[in-house]
PDB file of N, CA and C in Angstrom:
ATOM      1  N   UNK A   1       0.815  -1.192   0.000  1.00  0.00           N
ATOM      2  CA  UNK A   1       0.000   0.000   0.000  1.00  0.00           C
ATOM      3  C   UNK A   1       0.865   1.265   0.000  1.00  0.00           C
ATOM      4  N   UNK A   2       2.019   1.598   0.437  1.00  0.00           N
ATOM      5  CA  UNK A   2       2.913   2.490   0.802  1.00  0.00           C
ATOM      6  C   UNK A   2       3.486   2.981  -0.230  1.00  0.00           C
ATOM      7  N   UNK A   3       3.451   2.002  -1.415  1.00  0.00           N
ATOM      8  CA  UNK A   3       4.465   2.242  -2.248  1.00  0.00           C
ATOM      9  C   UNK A   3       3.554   2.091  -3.481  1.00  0.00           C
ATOM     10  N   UNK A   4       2.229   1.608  -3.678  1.00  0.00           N
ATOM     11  CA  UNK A   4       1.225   2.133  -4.536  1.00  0.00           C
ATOM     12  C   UNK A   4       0.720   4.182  -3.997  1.00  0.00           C
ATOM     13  N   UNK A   5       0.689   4.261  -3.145  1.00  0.00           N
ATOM     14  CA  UNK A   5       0.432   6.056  -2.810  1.00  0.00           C
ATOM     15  C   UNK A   5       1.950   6.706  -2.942  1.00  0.00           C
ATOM     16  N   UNK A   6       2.723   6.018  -2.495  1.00  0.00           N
ATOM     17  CA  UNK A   6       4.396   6.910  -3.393  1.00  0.00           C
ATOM     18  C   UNK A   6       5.368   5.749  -3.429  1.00  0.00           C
ATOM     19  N   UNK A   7       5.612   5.444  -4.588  1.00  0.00           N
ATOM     20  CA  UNK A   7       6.442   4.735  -5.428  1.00  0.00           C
ATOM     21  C   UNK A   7       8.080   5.359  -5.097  1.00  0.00           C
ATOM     22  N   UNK A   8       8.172   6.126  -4.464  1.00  0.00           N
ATOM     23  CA  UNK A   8       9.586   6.510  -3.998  1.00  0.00           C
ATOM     24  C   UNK A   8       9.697   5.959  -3.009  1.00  0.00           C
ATOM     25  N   UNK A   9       8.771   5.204  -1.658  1.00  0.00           N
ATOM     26  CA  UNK A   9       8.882   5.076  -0.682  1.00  0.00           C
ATOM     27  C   UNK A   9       9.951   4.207  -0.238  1.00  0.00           C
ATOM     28  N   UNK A  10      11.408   4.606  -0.086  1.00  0.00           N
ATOM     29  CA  UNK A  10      12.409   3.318   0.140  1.00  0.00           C
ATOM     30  C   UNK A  10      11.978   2.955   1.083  1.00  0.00           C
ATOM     31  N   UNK A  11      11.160   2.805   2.529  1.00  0.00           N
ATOM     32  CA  UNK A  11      11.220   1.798   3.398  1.00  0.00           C
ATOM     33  C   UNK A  11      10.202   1.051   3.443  1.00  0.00           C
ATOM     34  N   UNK A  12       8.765   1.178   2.187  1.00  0.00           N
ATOM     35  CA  UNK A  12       7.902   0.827   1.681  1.00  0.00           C
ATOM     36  C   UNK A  12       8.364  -0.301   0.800  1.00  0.00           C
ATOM     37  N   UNK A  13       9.034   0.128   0.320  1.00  0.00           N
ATOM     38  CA  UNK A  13      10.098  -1.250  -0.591  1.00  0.00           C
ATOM     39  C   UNK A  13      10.984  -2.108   0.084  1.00  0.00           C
ATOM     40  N   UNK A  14      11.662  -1.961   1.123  1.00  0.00           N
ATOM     41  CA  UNK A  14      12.219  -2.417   1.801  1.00  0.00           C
ATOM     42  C   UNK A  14      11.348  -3.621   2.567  1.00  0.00           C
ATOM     43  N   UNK A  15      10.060  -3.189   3.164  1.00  0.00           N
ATOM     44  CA  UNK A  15       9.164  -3.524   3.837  1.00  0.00           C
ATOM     45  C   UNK A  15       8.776  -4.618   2.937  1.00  0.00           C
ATOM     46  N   UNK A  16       8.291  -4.644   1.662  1.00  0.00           N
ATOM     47  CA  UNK A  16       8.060  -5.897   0.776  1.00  0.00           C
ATOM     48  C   UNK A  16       9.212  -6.754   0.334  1.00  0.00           C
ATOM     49  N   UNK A  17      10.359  -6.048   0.895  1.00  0.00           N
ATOM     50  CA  UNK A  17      11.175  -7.076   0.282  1.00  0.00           C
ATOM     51  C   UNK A  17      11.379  -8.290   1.881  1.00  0.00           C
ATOM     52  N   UNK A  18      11.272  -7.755   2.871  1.00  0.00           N
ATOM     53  CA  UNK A  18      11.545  -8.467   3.923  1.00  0.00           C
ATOM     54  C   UNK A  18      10.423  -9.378   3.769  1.00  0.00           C
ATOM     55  N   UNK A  19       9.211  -8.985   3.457  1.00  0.00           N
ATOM     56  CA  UNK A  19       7.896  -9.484   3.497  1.00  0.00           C
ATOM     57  C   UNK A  19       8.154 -10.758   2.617  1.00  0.00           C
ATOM     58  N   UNK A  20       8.789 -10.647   1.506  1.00  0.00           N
ATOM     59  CA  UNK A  20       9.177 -12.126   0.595  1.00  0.00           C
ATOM     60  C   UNK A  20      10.146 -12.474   0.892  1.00  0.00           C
ATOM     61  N   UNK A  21      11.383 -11.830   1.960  1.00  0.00           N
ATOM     62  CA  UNK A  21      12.446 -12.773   2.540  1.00  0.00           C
ATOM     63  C   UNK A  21      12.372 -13.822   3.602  1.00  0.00           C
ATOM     64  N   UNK A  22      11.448 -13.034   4.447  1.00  0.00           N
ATOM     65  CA  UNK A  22      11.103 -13.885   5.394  1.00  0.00           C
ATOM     66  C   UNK A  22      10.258 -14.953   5.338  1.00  0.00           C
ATOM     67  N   UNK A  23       8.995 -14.717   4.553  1.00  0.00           N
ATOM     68  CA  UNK A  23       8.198 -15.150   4.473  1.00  0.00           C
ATOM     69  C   UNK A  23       8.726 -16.687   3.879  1.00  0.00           C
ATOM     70  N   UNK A  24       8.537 -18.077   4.253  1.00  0.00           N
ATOM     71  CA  UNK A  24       8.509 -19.512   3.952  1.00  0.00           C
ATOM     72  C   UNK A  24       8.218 -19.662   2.134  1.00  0.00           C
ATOM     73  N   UNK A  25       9.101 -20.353   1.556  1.00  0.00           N
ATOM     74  CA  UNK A  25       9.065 -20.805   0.670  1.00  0.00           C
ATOM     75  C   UNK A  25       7.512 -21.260   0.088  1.00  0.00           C
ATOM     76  N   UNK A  26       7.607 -22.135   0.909  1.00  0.00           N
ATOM     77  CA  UNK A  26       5.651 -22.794   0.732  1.00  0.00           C
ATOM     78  C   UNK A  26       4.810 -22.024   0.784  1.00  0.00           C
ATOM     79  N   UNK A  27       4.940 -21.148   1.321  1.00  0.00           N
ATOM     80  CA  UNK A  27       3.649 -19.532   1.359  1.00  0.00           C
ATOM     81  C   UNK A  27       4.011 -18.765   0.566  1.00  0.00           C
ATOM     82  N   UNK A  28       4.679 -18.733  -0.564  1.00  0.00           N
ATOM     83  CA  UNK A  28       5.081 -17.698  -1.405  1.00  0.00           C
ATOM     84  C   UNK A  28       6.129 -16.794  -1.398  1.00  0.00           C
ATOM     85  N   UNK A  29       7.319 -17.322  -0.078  1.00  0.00           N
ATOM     86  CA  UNK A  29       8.229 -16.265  -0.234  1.00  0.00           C
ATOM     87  C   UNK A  29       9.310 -16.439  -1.375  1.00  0.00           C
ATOM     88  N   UNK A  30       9.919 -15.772  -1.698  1.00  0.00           N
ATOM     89  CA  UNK A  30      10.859 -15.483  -2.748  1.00  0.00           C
ATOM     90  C   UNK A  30      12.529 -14.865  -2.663  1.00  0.00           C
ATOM     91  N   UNK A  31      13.452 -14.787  -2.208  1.00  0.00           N
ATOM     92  CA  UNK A  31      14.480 -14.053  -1.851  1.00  0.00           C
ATOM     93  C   UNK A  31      14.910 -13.585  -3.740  1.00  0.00           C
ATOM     94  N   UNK A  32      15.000 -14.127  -4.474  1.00  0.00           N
ATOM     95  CA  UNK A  32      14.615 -13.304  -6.011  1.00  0.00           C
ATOM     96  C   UNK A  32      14.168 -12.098  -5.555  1.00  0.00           C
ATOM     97  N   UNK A  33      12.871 -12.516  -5.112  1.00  0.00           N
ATOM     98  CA  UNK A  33      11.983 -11.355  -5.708  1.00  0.00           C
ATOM     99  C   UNK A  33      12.051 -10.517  -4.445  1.00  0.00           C
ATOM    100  N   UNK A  34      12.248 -10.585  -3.470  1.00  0.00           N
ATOM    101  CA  UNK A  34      12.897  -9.170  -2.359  1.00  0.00           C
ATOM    102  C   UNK A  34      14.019  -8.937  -2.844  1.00  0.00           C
ATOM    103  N   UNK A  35      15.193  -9.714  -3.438  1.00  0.00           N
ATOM    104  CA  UNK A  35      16.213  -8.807  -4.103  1.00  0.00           C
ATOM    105  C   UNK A  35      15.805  -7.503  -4.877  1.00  0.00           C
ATOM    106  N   UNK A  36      14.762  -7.797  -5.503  1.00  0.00           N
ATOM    107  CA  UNK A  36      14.397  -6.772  -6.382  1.00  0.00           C
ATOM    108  C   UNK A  36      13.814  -5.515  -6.023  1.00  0.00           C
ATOM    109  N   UNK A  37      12.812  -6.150  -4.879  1.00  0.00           N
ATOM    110  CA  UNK A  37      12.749  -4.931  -3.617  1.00  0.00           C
ATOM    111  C   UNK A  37      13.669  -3.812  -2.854  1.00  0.00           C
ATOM    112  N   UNK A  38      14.623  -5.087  -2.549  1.00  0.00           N
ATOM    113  CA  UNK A  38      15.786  -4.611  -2.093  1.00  0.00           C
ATOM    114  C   UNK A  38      16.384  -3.446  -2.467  1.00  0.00           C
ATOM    115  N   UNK A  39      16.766  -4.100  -4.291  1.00  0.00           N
ATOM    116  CA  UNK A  39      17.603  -3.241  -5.101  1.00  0.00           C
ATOM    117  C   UNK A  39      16.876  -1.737  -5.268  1.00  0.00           C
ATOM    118  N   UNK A  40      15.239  -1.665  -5.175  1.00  0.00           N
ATOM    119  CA  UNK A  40      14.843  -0.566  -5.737  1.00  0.00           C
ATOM    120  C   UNK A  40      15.069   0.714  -4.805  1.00  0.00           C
ATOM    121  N   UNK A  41      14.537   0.136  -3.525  1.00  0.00           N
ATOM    122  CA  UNK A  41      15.154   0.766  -2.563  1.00  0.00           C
ATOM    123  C   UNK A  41      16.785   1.183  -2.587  1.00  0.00           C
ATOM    124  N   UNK A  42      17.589   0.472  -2.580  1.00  0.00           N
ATOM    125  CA  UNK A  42      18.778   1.148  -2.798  1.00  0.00           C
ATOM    126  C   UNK A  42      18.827   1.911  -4.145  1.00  0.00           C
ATOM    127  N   UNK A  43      18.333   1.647  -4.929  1.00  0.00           N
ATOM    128  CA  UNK A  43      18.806   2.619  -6.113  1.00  0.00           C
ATOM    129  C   UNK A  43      17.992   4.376  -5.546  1.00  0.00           C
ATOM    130  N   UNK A  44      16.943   4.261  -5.152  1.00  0.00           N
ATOM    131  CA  UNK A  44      16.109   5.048  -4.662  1.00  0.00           C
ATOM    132  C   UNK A  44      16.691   5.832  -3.762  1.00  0.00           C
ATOM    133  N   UNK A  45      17.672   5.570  -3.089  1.00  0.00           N
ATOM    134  CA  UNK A  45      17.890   5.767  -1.251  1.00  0.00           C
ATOM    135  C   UNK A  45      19.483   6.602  -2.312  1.00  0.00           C
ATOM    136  N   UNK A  46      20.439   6.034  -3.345  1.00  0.00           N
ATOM    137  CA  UNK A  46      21.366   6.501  -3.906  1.00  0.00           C
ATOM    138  C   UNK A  46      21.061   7.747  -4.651  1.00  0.00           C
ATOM    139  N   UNK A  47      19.863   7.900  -4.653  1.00  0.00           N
ATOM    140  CA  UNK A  47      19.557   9.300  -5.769  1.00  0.00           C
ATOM    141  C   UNK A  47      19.556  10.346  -4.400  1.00  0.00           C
ATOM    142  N   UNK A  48      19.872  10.706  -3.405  1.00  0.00           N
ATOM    143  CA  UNK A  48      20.232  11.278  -2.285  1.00  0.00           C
ATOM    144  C   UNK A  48      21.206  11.079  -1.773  1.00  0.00           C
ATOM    145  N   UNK A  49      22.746  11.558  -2.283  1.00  0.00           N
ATOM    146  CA  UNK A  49      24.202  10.463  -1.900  1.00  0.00           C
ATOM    147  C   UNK A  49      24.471  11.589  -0.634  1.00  0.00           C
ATOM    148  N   UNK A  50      23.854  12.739  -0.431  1.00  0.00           N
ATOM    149  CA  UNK A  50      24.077  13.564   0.883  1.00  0.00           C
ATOM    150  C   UNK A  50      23.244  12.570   1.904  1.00  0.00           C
ATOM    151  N   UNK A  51      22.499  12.361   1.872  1.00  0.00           N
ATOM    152  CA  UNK A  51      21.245  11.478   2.585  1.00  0.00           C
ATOM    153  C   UNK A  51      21.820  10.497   3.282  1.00  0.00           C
ATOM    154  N   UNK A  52      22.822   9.625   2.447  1.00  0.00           N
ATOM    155  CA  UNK A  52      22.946   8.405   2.281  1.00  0.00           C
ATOM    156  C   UNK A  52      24.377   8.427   3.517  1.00  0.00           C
ATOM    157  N   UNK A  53      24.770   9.791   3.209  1.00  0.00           N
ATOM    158  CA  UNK A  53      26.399   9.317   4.431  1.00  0.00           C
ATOM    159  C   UNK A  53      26.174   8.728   5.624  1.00  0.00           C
ATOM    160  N   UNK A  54      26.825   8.243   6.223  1.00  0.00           N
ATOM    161  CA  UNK A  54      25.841   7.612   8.130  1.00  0.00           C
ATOM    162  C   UNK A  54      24.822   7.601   8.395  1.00  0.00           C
ATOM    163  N   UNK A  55      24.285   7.126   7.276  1.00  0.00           N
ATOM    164  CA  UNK A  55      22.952   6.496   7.226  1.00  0.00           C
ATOM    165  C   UNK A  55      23.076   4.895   7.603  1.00  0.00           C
ATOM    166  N   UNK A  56      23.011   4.310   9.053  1.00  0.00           N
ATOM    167  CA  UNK A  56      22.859   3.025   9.168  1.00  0.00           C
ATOM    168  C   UNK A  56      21.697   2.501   8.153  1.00  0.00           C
ATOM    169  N   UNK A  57      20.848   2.823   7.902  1.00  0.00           N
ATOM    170  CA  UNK A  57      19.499   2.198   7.240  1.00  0.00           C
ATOM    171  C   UNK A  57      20.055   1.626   5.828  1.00  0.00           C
ATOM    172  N   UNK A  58      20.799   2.740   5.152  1.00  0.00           N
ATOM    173  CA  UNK A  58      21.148   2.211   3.948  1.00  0.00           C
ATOM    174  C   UNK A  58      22.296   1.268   4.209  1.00  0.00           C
ATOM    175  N   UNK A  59      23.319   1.352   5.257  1.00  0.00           N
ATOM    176  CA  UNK A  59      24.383  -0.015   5.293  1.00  0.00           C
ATOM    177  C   UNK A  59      23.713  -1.001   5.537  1.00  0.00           C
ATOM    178  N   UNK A  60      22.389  -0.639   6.210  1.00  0.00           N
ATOM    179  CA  UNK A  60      21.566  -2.248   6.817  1.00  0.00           C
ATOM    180  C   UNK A  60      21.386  -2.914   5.360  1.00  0.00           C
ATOM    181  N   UNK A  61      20.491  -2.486   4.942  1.00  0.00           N
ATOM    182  CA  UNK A  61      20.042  -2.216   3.306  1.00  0.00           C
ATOM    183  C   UNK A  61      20.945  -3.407   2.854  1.00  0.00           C
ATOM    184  N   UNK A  62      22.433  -2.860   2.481  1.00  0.00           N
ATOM    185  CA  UNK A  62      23.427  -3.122   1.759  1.00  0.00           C
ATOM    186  C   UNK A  62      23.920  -4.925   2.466  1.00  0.00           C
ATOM    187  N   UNK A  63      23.597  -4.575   3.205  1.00  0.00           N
ATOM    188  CA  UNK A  63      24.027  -6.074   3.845  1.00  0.00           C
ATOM    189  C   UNK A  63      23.005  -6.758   4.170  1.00  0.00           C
ATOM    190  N   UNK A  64      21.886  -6.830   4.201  1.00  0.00           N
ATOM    191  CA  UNK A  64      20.405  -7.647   3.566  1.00  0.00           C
ATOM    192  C   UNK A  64      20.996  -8.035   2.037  1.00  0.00           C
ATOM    193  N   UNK A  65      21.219  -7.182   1.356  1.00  0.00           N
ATOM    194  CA  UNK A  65      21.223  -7.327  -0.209  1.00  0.00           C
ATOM    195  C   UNK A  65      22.294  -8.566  -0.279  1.00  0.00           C
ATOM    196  N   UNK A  66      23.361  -8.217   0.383  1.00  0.00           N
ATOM    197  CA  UNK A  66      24.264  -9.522   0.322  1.00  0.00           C
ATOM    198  C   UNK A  66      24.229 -10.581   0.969  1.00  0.00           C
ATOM    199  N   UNK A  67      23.490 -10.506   1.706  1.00  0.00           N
ATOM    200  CA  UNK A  67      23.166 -11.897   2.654  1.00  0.00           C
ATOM    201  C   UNK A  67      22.437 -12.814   1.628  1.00  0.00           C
ATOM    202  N   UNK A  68      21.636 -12.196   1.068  1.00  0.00           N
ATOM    203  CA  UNK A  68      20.251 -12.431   0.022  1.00  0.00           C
ATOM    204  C   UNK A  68      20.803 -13.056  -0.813  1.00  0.00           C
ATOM    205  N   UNK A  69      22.050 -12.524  -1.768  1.00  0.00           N
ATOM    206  CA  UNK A  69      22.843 -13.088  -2.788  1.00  0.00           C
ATOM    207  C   UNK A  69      23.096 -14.113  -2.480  1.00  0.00           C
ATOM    208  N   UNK A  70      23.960 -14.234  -0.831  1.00  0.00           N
ATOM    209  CA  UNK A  70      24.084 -15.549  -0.551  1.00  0.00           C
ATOM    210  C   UNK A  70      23.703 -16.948  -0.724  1.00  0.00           C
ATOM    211  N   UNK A  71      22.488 -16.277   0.183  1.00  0.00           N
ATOM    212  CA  UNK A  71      21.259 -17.410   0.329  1.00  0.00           C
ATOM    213  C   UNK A  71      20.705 -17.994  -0.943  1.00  0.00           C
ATOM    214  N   UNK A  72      20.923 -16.900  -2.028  1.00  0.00           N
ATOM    215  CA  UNK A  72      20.445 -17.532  -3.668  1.00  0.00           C
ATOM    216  C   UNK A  72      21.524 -18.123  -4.345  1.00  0.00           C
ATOM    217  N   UNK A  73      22.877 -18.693  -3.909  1.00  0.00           N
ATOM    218  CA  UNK A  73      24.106 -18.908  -4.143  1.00  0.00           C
ATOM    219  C   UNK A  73      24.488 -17.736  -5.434  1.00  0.00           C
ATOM    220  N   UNK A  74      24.132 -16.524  -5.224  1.00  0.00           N
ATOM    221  CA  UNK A  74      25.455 -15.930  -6.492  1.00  0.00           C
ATOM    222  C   UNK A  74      26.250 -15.188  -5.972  1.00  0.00           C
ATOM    223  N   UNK A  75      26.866 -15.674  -5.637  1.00  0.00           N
ATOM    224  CA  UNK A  75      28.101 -15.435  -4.829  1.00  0.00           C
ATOM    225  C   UNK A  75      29.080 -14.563  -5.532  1.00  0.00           C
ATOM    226  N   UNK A  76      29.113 -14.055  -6.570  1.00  0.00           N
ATOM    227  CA  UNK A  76      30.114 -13.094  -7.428  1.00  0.00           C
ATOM    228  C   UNK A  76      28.824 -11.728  -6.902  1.00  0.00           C
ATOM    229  N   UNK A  77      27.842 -11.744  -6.868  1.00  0.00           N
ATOM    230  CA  UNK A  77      27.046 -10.658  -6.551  1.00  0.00           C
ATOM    231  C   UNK A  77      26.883 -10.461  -4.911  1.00  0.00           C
ATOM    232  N   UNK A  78      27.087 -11.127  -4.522  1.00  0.00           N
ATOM    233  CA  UNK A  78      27.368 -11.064  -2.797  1.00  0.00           C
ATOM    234  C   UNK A  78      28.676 -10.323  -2.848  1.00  0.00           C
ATOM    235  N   UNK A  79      30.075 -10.869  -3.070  1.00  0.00           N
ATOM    236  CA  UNK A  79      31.069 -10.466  -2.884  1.00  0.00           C
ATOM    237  C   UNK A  79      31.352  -8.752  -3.537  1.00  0.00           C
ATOM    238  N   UNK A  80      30.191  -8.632  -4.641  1.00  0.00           N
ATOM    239  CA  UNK A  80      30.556  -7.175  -4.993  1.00  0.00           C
ATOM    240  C   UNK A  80      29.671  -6.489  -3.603  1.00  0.00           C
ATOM    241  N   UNK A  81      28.974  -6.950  -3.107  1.00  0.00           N
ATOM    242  CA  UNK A  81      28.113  -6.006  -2.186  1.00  0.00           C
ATOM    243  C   UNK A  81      29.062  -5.747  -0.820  1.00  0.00           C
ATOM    244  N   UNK A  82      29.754  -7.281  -0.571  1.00  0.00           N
ATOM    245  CA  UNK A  82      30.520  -6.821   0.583  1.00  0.00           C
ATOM    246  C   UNK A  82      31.895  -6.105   0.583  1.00  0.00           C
ATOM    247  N   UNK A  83      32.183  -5.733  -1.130  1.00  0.00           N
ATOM    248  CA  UNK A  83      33.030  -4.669  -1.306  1.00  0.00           C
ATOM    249  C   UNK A  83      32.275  -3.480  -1.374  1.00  0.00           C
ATOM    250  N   UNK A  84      31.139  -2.981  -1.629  1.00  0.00           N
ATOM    251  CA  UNK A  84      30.697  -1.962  -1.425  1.00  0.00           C
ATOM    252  C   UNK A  84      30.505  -1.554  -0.008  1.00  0.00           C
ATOM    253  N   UNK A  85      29.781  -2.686   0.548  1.00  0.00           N
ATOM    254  CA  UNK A  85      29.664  -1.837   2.078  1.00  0.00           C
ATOM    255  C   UNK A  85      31.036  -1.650   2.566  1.00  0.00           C
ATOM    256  N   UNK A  86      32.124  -2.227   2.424  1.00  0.00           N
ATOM    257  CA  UNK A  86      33.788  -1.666   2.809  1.00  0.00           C
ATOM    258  C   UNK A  86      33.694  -0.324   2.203  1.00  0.00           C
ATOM    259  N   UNK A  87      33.709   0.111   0.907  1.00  0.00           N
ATOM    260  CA  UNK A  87      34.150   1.060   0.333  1.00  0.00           C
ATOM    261  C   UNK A  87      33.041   2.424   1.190  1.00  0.00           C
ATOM    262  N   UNK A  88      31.873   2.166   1.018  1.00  0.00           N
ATOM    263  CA  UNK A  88      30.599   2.953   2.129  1.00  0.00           C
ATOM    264  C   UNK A  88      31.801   3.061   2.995  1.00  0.00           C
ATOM    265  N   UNK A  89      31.398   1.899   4.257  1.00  0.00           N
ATOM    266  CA  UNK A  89      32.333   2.431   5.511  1.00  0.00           C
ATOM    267  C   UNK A  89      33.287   1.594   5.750  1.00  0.00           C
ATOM    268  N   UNK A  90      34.380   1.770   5.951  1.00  0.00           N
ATOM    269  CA  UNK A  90      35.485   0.793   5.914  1.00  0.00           C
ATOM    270  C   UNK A  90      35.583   0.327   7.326  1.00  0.00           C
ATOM    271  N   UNK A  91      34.977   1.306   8.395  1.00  0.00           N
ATOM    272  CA  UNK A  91      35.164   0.868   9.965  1.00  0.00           C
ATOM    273  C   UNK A  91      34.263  -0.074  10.177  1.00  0.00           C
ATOM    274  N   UNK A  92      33.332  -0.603   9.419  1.00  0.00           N
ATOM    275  CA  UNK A  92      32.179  -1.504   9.505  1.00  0.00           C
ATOM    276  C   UNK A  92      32.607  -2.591  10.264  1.00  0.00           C
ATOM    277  N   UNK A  93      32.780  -2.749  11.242  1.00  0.00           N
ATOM    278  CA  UNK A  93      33.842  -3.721  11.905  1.00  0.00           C
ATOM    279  C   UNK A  93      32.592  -5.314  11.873  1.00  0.00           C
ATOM    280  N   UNK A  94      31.941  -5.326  11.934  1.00  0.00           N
ATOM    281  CA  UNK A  94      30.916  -6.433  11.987  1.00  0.00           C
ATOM    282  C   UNK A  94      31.149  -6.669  10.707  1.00  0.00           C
ATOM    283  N   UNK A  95      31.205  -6.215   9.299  1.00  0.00           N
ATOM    284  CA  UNK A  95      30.995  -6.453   8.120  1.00  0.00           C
ATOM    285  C   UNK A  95      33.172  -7.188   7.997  1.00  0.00           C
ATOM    286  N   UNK A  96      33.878  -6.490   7.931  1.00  0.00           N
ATOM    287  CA  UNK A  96      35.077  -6.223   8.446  1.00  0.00           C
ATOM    288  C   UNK A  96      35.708  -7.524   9.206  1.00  0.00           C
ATOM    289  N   UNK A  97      35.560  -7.733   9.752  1.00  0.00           N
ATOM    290  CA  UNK A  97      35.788  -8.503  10.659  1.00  0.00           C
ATOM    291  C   UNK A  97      35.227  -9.817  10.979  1.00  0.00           C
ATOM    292  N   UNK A  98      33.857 -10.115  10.940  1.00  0.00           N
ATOM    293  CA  UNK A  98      33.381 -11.149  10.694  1.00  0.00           C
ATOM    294  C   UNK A  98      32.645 -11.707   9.920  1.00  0.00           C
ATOM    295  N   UNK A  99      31.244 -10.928   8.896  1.00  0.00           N
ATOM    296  CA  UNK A  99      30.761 -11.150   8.057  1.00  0.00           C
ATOM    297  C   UNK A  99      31.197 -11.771   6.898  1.00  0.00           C
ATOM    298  N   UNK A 100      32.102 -10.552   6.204  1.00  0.00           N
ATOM    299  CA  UNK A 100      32.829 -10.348   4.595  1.00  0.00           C
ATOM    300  C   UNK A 100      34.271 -11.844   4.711  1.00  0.00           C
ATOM    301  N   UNK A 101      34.888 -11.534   6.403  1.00  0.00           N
ATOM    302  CA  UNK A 101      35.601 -12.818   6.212  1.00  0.00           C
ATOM    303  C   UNK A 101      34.952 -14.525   6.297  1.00  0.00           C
ATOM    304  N   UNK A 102      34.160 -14.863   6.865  1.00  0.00           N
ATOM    305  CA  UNK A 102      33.486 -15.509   7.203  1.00  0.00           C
ATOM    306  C   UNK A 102      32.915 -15.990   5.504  1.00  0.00           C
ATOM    307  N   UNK A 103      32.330 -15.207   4.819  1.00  0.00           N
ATOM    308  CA  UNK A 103      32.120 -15.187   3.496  1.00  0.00           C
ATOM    309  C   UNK A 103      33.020 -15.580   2.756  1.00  0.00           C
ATOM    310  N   UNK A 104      34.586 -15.151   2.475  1.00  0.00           N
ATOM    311  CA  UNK A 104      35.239 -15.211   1.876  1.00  0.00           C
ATOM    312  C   UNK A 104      35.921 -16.838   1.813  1.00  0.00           C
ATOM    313  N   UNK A 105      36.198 -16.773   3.237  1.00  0.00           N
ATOM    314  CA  UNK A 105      35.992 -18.568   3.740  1.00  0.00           C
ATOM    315  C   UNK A 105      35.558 -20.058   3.026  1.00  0.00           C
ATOM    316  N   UNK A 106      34.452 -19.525   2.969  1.00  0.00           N
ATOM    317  CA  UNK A 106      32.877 -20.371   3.069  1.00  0.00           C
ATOM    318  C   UNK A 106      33.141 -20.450   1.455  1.00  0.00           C
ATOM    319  N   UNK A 107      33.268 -19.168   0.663  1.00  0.00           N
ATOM    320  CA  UNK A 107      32.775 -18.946  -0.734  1.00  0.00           C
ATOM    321  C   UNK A 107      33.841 -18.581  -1.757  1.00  0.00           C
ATOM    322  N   UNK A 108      34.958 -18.338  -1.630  1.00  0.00           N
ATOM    323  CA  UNK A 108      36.481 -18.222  -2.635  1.00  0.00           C
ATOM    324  C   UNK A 108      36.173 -18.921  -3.730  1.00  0.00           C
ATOM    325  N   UNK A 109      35.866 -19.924  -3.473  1.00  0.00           N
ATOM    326  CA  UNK A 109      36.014 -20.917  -4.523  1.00  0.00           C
ATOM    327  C   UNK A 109      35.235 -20.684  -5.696  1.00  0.00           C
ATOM    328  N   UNK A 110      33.812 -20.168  -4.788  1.00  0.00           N
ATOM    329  CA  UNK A 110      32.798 -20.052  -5.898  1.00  0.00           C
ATOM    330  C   UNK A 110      32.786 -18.893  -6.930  1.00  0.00           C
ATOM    331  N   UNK A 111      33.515 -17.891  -6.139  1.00  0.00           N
ATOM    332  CA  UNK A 111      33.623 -16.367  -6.476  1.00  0.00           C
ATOM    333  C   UNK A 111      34.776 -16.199  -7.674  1.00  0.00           C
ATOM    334  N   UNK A 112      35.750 -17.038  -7.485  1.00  0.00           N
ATOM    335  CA  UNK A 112      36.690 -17.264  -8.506  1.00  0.00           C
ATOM    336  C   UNK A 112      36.478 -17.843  -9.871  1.00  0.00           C
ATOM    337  N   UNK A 113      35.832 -18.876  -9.921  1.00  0.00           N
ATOM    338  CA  UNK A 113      35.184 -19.822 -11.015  1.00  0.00           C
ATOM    339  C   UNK A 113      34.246 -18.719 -11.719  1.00  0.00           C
TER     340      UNK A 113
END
C-alpha cells in the first residue's frame, strides 16, 4: 500500500522485500523477488548520496542485499556487495571482521570460477 500512494517510498520497498524474505518458501516467499525490492530501494535511497552518508538504514540495506545473494548462491554478486559496504564504511567492523571474512571462507572458490 505504501508504495502504490508513493512509489519513492524506500522503506515501503524495503518492507516488501523483507515481506518475501522472510516469508517460507511454501507460502510464497521469494528471496529473487525481495532482491528486487531490495535493489529498488537502494537505487532510490542513492539518488540522495548527501542522505545516504551515516545512514545506518542504507548499510543495513546493503548487507540484507548480500546476505540475500548468498542465500540464492550468487556469490560473485554477494562479494561485490561486501566490497561496497567496505568502500561505504570501511570501519564496519561487523561487516570487516566477521561477516565479509566468514564469506570469503565459506565462498572463494565459488567467487573465482
Amino acid at each position: 500500500m505504501a508504495v502504490q500512494q508513493d512509489n519513492k517510498n524506500v522503506y515501503g520497498y524495503i518492507q516488501y522485500g523483507n515481506a518475501e524474505y522472510y516469508r517460507p518458501v511454501i507460502f510464497g516467499g521469494s528471496k529473487t523477488k525481495a532482491l528486487q525490492y531490495y535493489i529498488k530501494a537502494e537505487t532510490l535511497m542513492e539518488q540522495n548520496i548527501d542522505g545516504i552518508k551515516n545512514d545506518w538504514n542504507y548499510l543495513n540495506l546493503l548487507v540484507t542485499i548480500a546476505k540475500a545473494y548468498v542465500e540464492i548462491k550468487d556469490y560473485k554478486s554477494a562479494f561485490k556487495y561486501f566490497e561496497k559496504i567496505l568502500e561505504v564504511e570501511p570501519r564496519f567492523l561487523w561487516i570487516k571482521n566477521e561477516l565479509y571474512p566468514e564469506f570469503l571462507k565459506n565462498y572463494n572458490k565459488e567467487i573465482v570460477n
